[in-house]
Every structure is written in structure tokens, then in C-alpha cells.
PDB file of N, CA and C in Angstrom:
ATOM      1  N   UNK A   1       0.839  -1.164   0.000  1.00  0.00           N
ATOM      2  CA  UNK A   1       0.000   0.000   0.000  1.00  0.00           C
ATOM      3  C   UNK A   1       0.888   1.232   0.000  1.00  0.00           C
ATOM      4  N   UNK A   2       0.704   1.976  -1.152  1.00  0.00           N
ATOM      5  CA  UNK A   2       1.664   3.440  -0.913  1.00  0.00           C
ATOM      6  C   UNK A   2       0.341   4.664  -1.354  1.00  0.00           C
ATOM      7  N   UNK A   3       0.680   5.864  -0.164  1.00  0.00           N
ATOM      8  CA  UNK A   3       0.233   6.898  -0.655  1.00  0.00           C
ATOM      9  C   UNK A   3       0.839   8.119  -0.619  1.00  0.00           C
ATOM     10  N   UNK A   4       0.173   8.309  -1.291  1.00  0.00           N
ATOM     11  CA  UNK A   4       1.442  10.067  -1.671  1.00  0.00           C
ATOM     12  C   UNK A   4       0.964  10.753  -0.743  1.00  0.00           C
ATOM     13  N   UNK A   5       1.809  11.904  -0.671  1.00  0.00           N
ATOM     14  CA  UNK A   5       1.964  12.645   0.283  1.00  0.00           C
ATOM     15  C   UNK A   5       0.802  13.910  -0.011  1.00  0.00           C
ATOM     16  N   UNK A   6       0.391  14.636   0.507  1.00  0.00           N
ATOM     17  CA  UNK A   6      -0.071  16.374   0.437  1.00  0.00           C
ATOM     18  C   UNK A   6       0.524  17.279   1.225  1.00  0.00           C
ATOM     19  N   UNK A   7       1.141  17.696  -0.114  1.00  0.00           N
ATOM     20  CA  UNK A   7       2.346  19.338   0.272  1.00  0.00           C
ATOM     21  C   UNK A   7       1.109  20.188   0.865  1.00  0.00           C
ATOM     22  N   UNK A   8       1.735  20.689   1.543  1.00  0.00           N
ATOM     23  CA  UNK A   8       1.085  22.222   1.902  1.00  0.00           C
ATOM     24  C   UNK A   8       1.095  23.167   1.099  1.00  0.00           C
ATOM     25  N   UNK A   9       0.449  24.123   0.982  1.00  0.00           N
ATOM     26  CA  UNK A   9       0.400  25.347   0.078  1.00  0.00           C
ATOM     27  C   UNK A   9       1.702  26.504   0.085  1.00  0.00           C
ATOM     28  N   UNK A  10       2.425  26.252   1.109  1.00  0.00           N
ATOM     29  CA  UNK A  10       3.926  26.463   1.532  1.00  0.00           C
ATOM     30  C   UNK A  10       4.981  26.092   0.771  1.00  0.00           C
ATOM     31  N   UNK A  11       4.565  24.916   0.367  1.00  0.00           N
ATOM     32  CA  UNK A  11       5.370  24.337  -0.024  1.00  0.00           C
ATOM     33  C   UNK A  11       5.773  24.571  -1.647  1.00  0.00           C
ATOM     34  N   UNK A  12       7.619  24.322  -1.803  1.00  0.00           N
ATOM     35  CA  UNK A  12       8.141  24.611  -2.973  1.00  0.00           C
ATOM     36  C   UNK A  12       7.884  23.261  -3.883  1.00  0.00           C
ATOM     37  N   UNK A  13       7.228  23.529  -5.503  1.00  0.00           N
ATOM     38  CA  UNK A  13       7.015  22.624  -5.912  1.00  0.00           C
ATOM     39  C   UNK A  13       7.604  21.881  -6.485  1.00  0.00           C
ATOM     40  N   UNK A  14       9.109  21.365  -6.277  1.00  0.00           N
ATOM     41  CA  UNK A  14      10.296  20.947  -6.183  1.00  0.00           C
ATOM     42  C   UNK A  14      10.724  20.308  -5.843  1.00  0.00           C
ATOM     43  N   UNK A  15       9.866  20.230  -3.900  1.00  0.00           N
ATOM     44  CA  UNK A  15      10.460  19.259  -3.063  1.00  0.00           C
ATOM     45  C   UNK A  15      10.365  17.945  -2.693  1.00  0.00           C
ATOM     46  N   UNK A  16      11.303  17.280  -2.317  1.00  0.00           N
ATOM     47  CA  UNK A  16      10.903  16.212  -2.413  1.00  0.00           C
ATOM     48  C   UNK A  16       9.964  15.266  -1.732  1.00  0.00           C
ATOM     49  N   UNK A  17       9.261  14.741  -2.077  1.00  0.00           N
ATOM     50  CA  UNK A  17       8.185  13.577  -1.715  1.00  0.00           C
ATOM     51  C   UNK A  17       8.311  12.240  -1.276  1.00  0.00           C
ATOM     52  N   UNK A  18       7.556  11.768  -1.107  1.00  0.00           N
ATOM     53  CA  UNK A  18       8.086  10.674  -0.284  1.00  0.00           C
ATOM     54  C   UNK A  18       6.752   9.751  -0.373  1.00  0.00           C
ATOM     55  N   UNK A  19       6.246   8.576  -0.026  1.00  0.00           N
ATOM     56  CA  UNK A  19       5.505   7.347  -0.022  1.00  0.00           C
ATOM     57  C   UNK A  19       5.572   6.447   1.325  1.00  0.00           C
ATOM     58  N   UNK A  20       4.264   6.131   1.671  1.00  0.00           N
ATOM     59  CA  UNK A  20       3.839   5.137   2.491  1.00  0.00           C
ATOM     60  C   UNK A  20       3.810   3.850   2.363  1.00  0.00           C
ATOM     61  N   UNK A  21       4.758   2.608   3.078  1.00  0.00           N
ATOM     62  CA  UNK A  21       4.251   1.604   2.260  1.00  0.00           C
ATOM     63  C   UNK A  21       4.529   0.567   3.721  1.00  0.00           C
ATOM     64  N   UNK A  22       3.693  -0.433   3.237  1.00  0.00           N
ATOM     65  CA  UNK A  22       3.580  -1.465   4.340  1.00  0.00           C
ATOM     66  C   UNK A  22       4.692  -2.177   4.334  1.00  0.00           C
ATOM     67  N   UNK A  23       5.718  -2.261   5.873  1.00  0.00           N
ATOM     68  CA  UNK A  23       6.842  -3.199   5.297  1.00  0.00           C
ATOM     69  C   UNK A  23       6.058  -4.698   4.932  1.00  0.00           C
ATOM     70  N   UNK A  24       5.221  -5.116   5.144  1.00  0.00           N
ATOM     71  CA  UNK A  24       4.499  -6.413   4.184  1.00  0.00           C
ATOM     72  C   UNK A  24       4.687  -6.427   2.462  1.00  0.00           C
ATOM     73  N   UNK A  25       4.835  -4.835   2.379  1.00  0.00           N
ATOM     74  CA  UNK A  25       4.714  -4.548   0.352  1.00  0.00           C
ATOM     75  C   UNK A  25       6.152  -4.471   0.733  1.00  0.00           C
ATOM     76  N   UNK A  26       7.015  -3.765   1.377  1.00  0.00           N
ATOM     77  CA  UNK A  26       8.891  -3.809   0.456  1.00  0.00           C
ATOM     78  C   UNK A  26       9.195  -4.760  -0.269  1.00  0.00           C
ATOM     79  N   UNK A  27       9.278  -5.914  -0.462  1.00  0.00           N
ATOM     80  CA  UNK A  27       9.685  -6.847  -0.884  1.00  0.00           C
ATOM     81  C   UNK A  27       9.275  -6.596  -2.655  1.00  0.00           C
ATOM     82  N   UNK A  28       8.044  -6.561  -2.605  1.00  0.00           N
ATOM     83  CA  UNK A  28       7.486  -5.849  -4.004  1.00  0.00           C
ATOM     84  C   UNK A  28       7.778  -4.337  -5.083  1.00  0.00           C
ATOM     85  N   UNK A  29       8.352  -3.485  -3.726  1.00  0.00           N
ATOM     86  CA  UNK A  29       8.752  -2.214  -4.146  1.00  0.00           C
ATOM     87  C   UNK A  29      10.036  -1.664  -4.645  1.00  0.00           C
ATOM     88  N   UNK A  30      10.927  -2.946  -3.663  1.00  0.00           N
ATOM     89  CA  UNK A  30      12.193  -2.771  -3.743  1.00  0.00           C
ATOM     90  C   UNK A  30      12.779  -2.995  -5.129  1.00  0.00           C
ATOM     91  N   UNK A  31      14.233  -1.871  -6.134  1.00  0.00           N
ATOM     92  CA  UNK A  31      14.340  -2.297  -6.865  1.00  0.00           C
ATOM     93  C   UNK A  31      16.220  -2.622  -6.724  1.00  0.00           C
ATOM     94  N   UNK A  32      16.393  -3.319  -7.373  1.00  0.00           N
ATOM     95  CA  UNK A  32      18.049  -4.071  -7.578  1.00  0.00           C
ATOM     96  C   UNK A  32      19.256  -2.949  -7.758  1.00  0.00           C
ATOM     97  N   UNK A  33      18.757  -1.473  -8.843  1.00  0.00           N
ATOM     98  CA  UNK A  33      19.864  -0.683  -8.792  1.00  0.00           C
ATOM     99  C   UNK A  33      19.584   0.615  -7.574  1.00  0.00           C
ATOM    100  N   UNK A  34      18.718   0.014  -6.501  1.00  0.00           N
ATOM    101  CA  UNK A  34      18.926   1.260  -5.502  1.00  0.00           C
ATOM    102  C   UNK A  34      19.478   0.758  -4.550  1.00  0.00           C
ATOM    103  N   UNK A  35      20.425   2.188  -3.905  1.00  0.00           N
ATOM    104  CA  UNK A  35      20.383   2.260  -2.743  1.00  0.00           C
ATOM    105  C   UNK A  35      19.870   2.848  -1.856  1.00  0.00           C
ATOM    106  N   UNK A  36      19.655   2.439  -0.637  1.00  0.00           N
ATOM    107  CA  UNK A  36      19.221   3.443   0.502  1.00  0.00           C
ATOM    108  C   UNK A  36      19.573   3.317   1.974  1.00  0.00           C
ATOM    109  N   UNK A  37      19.024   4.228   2.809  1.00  0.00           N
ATOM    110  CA  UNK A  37      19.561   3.898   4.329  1.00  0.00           C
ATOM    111  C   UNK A  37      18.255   4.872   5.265  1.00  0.00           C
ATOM    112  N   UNK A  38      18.723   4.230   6.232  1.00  0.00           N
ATOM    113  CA  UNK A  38      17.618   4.779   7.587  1.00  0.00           C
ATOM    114  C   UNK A  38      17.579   6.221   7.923  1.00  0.00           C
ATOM    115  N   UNK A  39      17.196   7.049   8.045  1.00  0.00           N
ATOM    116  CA  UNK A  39      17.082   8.344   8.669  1.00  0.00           C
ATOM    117  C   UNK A  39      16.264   8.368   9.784  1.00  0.00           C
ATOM    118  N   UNK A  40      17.225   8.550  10.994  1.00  0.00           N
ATOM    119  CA  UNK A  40      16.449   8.980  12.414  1.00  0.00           C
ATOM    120  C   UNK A  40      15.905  10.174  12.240  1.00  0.00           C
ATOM    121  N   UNK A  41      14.914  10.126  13.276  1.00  0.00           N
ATOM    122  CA  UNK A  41      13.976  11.430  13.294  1.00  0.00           C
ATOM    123  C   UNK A  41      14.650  12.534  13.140  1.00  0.00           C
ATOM    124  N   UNK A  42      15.742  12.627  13.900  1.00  0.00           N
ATOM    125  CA  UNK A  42      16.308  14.413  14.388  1.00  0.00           C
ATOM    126  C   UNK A  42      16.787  14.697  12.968  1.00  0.00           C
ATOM    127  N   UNK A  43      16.832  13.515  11.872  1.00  0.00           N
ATOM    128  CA  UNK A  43      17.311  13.730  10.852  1.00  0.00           C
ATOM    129  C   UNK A  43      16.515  13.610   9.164  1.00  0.00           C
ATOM    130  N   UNK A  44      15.504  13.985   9.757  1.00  0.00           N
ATOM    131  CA  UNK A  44      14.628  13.461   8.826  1.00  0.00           C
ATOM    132  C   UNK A  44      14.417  14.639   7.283  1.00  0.00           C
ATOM    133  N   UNK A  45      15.142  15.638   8.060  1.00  0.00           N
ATOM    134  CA  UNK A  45      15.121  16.675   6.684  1.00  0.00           C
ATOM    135  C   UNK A  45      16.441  16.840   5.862  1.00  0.00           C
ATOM    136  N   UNK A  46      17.175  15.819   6.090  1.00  0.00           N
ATOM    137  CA  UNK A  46      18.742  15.829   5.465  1.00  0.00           C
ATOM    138  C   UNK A  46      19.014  14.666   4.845  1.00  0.00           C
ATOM    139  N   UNK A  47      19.626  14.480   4.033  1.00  0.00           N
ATOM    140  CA  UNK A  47      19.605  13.328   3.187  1.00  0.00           C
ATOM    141  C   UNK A  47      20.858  12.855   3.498  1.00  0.00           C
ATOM    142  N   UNK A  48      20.723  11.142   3.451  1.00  0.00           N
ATOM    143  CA  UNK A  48      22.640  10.648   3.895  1.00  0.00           C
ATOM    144  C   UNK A  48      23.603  10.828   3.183  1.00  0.00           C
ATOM    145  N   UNK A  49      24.827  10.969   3.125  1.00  0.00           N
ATOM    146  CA  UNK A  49      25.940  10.708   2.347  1.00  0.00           C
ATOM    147  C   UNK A  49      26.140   9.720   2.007  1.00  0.00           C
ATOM    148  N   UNK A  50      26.605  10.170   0.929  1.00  0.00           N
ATOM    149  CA  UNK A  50      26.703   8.525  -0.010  1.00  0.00           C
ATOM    150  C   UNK A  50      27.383   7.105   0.559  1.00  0.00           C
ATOM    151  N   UNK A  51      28.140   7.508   1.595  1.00  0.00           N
ATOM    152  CA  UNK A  51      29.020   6.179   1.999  1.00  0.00           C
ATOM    153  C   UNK A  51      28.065   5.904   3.133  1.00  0.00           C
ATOM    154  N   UNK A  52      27.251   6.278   3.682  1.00  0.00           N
ATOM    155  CA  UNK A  52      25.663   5.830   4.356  1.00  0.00           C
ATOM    156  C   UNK A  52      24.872   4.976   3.830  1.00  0.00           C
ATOM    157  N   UNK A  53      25.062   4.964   2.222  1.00  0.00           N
ATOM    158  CA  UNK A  53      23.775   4.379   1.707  1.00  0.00           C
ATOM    159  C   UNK A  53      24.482   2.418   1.394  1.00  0.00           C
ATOM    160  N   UNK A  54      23.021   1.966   1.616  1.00  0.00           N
ATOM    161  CA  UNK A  54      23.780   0.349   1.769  1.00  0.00           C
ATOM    162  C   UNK A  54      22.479   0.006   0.255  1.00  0.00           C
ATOM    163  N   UNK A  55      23.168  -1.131  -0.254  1.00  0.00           N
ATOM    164  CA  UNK A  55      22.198  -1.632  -1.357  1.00  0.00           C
ATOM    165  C   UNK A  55      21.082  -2.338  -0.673  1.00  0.00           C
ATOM    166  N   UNK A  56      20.071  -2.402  -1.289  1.00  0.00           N
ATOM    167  CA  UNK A  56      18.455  -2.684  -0.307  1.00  0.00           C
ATOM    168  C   UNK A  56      18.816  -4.668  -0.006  1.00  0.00           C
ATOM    169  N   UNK A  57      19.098  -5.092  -0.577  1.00  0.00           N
ATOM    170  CA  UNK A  57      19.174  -6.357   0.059  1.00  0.00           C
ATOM    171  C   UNK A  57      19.824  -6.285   1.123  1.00  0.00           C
ATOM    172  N   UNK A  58      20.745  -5.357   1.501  1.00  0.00           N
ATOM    173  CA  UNK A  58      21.838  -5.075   3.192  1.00  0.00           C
ATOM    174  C   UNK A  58      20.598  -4.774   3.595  1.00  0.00           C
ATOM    175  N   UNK A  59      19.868  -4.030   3.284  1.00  0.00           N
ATOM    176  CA  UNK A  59      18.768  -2.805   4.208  1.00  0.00           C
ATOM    177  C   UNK A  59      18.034  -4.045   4.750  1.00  0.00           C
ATOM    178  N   UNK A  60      17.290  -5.095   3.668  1.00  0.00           N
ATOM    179  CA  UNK A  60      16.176  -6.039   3.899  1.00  0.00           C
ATOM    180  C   UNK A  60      16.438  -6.473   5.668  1.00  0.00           C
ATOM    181  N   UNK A  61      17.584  -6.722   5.960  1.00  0.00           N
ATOM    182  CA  UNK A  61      17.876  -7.592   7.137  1.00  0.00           C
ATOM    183  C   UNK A  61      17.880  -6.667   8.510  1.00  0.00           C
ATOM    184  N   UNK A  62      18.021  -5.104   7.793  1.00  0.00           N
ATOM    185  CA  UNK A  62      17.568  -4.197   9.378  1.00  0.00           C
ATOM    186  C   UNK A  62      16.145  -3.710   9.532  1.00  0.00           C
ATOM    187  N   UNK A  63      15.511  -3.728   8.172  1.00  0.00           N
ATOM    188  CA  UNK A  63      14.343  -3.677   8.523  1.00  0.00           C
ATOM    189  C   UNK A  63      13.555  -4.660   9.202  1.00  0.00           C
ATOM    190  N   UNK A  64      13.906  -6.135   8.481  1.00  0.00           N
ATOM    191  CA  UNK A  64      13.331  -6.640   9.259  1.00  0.00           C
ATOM    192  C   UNK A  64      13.380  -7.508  10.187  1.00  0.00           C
ATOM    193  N   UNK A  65      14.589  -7.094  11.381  1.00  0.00           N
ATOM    194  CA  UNK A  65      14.939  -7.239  12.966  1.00  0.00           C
ATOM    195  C   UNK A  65      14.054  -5.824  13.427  1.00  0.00           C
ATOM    196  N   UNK A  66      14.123  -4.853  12.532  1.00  0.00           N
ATOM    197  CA  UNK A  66      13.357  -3.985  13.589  1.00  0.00           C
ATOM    198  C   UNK A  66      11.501  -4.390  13.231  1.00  0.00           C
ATOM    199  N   UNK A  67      10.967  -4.293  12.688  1.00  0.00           N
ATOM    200  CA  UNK A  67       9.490  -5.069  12.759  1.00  0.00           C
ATOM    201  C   UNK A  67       9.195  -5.937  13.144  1.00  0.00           C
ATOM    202  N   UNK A  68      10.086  -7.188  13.782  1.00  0.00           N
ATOM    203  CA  UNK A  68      10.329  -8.222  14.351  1.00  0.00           C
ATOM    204  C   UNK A  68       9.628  -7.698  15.741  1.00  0.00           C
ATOM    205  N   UNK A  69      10.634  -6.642  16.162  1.00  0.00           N
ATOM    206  CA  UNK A  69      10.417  -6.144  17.243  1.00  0.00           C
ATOM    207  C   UNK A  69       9.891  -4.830  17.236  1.00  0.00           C
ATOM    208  N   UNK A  70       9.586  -4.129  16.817  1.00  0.00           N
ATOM    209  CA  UNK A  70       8.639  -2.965  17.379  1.00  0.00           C
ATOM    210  C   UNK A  70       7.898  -2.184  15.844  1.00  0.00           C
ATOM    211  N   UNK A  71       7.144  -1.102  16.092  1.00  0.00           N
ATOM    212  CA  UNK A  71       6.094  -0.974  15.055  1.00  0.00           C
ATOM    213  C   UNK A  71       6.225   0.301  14.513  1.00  0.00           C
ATOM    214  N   UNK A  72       7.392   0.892  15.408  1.00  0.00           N
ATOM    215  CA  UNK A  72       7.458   2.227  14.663  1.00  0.00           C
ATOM    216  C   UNK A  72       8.068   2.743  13.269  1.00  0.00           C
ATOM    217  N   UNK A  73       7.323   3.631  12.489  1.00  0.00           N
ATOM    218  CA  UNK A  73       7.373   3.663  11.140  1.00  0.00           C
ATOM    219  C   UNK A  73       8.840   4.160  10.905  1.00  0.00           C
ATOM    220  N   UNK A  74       9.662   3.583   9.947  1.00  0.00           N
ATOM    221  CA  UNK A  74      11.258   4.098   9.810  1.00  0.00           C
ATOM    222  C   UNK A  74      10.804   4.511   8.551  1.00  0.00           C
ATOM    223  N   UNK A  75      11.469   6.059   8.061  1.00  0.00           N
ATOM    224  CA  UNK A  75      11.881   6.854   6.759  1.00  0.00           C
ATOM    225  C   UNK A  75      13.554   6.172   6.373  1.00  0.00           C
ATOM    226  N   UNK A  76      13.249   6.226   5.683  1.00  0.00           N
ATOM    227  CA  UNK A  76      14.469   5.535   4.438  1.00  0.00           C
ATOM    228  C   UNK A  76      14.607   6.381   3.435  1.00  0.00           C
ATOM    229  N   UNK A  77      16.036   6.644   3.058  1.00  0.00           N
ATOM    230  CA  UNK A  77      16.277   7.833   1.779  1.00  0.00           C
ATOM    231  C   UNK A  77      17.077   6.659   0.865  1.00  0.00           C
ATOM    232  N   UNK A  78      15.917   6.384  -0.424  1.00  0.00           N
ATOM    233  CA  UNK A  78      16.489   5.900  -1.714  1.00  0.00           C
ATOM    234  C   UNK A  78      17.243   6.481  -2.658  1.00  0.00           C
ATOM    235  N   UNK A  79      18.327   6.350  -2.955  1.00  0.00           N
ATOM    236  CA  UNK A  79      18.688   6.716  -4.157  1.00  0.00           C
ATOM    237  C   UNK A  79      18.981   5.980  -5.393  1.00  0.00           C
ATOM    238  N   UNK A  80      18.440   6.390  -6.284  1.00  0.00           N
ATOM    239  CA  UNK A  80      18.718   5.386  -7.878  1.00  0.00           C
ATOM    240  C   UNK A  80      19.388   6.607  -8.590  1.00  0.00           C
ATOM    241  N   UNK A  81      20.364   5.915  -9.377  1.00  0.00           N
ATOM    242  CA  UNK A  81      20.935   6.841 -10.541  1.00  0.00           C
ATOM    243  C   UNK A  81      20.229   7.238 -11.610  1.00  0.00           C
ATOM    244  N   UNK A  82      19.029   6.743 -11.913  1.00  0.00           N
ATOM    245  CA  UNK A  82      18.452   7.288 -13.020  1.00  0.00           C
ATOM    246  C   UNK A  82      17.192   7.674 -12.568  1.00  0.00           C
ATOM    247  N   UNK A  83      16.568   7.894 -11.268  1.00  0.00           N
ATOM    248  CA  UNK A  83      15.326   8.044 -10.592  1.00  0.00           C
ATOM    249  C   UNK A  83      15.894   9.561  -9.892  1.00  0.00           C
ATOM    250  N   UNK A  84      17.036   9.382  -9.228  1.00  0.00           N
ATOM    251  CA  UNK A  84      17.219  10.371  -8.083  1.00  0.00           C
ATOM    252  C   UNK A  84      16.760  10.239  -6.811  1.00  0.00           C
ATOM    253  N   UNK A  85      16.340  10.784  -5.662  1.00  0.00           N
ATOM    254  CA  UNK A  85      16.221  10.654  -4.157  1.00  0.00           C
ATOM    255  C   UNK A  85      14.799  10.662  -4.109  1.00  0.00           C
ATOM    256  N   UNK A  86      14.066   9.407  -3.650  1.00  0.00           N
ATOM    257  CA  UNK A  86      12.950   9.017  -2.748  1.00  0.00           C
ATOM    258  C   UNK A  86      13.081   9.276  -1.589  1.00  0.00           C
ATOM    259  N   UNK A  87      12.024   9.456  -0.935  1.00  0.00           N
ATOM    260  CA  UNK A  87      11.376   9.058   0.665  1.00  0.00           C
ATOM    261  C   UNK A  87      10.401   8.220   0.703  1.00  0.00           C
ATOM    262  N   UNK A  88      10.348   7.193   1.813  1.00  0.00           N
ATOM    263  CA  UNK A  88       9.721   6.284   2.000  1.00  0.00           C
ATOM    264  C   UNK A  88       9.938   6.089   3.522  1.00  0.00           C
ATOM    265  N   UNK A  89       8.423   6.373   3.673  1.00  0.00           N
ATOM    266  CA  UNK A  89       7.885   5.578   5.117  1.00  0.00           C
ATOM    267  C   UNK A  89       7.807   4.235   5.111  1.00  0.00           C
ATOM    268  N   UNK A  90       8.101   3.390   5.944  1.00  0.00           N
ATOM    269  CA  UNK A  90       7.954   1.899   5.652  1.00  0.00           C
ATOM    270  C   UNK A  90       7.180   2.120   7.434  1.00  0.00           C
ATOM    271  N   UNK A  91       6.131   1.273   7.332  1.00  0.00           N
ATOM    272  CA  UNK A  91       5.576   0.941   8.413  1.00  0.00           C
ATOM    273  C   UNK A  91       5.041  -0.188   8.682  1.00  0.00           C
ATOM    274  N   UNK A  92       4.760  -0.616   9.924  1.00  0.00           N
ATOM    275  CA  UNK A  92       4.149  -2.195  10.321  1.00  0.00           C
ATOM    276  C   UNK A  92       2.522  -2.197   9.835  1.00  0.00           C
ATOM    277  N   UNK A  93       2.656  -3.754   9.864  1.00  0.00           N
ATOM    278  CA  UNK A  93       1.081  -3.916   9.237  1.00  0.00           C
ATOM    279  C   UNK A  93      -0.231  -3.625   9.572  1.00  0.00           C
ATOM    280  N   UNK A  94       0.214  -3.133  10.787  1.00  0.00           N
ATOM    281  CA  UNK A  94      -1.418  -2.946  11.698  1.00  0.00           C
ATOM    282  C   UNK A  94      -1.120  -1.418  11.636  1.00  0.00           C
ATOM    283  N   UNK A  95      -0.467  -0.855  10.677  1.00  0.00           N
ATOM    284  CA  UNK A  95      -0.538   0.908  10.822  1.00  0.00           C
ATOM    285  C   UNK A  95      -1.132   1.878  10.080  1.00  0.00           C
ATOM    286  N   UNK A  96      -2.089   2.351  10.709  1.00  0.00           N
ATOM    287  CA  UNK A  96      -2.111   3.216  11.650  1.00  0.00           C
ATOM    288  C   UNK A  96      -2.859   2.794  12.529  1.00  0.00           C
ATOM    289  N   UNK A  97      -2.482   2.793  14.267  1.00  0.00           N
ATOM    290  CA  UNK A  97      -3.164   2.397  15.004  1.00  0.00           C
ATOM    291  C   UNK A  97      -3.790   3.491  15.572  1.00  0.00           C
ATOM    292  N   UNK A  98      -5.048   3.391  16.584  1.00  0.00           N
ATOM    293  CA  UNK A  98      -5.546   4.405  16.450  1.00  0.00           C
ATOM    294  C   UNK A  98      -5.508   4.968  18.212  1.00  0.00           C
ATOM    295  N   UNK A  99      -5.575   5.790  19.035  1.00  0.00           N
ATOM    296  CA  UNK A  99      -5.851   6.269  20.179  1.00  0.00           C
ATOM    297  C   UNK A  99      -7.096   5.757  20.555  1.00  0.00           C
ATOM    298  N   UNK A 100      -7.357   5.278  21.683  1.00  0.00           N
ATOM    299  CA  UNK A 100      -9.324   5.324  22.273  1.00  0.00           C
ATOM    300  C   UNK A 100      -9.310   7.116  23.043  1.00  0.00           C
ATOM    301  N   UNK A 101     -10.011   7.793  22.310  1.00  0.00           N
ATOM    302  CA  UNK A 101     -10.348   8.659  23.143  1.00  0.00           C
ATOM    303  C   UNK A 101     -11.241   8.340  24.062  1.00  0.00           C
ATOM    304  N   UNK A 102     -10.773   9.310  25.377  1.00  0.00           N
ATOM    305  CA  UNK A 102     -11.565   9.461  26.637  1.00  0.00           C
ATOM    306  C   UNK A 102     -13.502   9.123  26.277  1.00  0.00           C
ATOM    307  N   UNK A 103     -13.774   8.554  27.259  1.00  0.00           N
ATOM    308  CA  UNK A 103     -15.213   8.639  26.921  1.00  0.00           C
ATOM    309  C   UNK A 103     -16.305   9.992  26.987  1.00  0.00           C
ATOM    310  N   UNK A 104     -17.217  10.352  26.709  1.00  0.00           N
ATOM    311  CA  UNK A 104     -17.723  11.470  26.483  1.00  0.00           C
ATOM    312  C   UNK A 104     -18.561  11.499  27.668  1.00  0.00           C
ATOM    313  N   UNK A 105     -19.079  12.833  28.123  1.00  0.00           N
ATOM    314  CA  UNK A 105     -19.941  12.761  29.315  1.00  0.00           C
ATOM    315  C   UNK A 105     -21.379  12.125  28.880  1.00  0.00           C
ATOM    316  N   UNK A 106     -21.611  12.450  27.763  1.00  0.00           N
ATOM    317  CA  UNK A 106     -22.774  12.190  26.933  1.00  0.00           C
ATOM    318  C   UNK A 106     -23.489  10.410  26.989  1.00  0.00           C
ATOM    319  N   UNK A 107     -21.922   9.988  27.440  1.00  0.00           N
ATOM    320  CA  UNK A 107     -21.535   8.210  26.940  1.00  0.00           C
ATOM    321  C   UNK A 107     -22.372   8.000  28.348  1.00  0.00           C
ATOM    322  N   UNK A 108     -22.564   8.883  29.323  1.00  0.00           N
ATOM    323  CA  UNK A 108     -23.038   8.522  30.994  1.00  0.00           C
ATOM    324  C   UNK A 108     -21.424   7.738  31.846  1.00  0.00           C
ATOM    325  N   UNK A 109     -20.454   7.788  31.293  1.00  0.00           N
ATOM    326  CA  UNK A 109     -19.466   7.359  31.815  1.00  0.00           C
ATOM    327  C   UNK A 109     -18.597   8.755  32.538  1.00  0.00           C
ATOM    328  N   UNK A 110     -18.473   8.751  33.671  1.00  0.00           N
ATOM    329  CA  UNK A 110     -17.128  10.039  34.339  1.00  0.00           C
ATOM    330  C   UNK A 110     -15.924   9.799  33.491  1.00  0.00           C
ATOM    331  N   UNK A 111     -15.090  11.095  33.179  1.00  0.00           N
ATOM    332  CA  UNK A 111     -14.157  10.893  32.698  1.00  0.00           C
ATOM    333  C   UNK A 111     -13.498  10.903  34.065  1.00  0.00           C
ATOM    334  N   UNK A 112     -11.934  10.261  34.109  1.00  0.00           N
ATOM    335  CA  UNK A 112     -10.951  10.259  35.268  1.00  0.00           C
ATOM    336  C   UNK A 112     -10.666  12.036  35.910  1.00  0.00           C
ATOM    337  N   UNK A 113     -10.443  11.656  37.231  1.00  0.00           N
ATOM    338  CA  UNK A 113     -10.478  13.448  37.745  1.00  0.00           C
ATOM    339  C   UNK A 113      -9.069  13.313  37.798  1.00  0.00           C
ATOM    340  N   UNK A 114      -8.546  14.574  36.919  1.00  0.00           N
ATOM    341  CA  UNK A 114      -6.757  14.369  36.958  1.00  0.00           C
ATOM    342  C   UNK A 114      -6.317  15.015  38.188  1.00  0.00           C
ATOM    343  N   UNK A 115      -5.198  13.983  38.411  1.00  0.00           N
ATOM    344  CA  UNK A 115      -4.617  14.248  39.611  1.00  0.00           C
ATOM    345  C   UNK A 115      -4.619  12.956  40.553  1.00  0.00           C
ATOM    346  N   UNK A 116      -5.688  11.927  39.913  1.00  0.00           N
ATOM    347  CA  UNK A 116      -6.585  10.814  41.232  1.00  0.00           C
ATOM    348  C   UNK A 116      -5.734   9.380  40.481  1.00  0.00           C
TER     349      UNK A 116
END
């Protein structure tokens, strides 16, 4: 499953974009002449240097020790020589999970008195 993104009206129409996809679909998305690598959050608006980037069959085996174990969505910066620089969210299969909001007074249920 991939979906595109919506720029803001801010936004330069230039920049780059990026895609949603279930790590269940990588396997399908992935292609043979890219490379790419992980971008942590604090780093999510900078793209890696080239001796960062690993070919996606290296990548296959950190992605998936980390979905193994936990669900949070990792950005990945692709690069292909004849494509140029992707973004890609890769996320777990049950994502997006959702919050239970508080119950409503309406529901006849008390909400919790903060502090108790």
C-alpha cells in the first residue's frame, strides 16, 4: 500500500516527496539498482551521504529485525541513478493504530479526575 503525500500550500514545488508503504509490500517495491539507508527522526530533513547508503538487500535484514520487534514507522532515503532521491515511510502492518479517546460525558461514563 503506498500513498502520496499532500504538500502544503507552503510548499516549494520541487520538493521532495516521499511514499507510504507497508513493510508487508517492500519486498514488491524494492528495486536491484537502488540504494538506501535509515534516517532517524532528528534527521529526517537531510539526506545521507553517499558512503551511508547500503544496497536494499543489506537494508532487507535491518528492517526486518526492527518489525520483528517494534512498530514504529522508519523513513528511508532511496537513491537510484536514473530516478534520483525518494522518501519512504515503511511501516508495520497494523498501521495506523488508532488512540481510544476518553469517553464522552454524553456516553453517561465520568471521565478520570486528573490528579486521582
Amino acid at each position: 500500500m503506498t500513498r502520496p503525500g499532500t504538500p502544503s500550500s507552503e510548499t516549494t514545488p520541487d520538493h521532495l516527496r516521499g511514499l507510504w508503504l507497508h513493510w508487508r509490500d517492500w519486498h514488491r517495491y524494492r528495486d536491484g539498482g537502488t540504494h538506501a539507508s535509515q534516517i532517524a527522526k532528528p534527521h529526517w530533513l537531510a539526506l545521507p551521504r553517499p558512503e551511508h547508503l547500503l544496497a536494499l538487500r543489506e537494508l532487507d535484514a535491518q528492517l526486518s529485525a526492527h518489525f520483528h520487534r517494534h512498530t514504529a514507522p522508519l523513513q528511508l532515503a532511496l537513491w537510484h541513478p536514473d530516478a534520483g532521491w525518494q522518501r519512504i515511510f515503511v511501516v508495520a502492518g497494523g498501521w495506523p493504530r488508532q488512540i481510544p479517546l476518553p469517553p464522552r460525558a454524553s456516553d453517561g461514563v465520568r471521565p478520570p479526575t486528573p490528579g486521582v
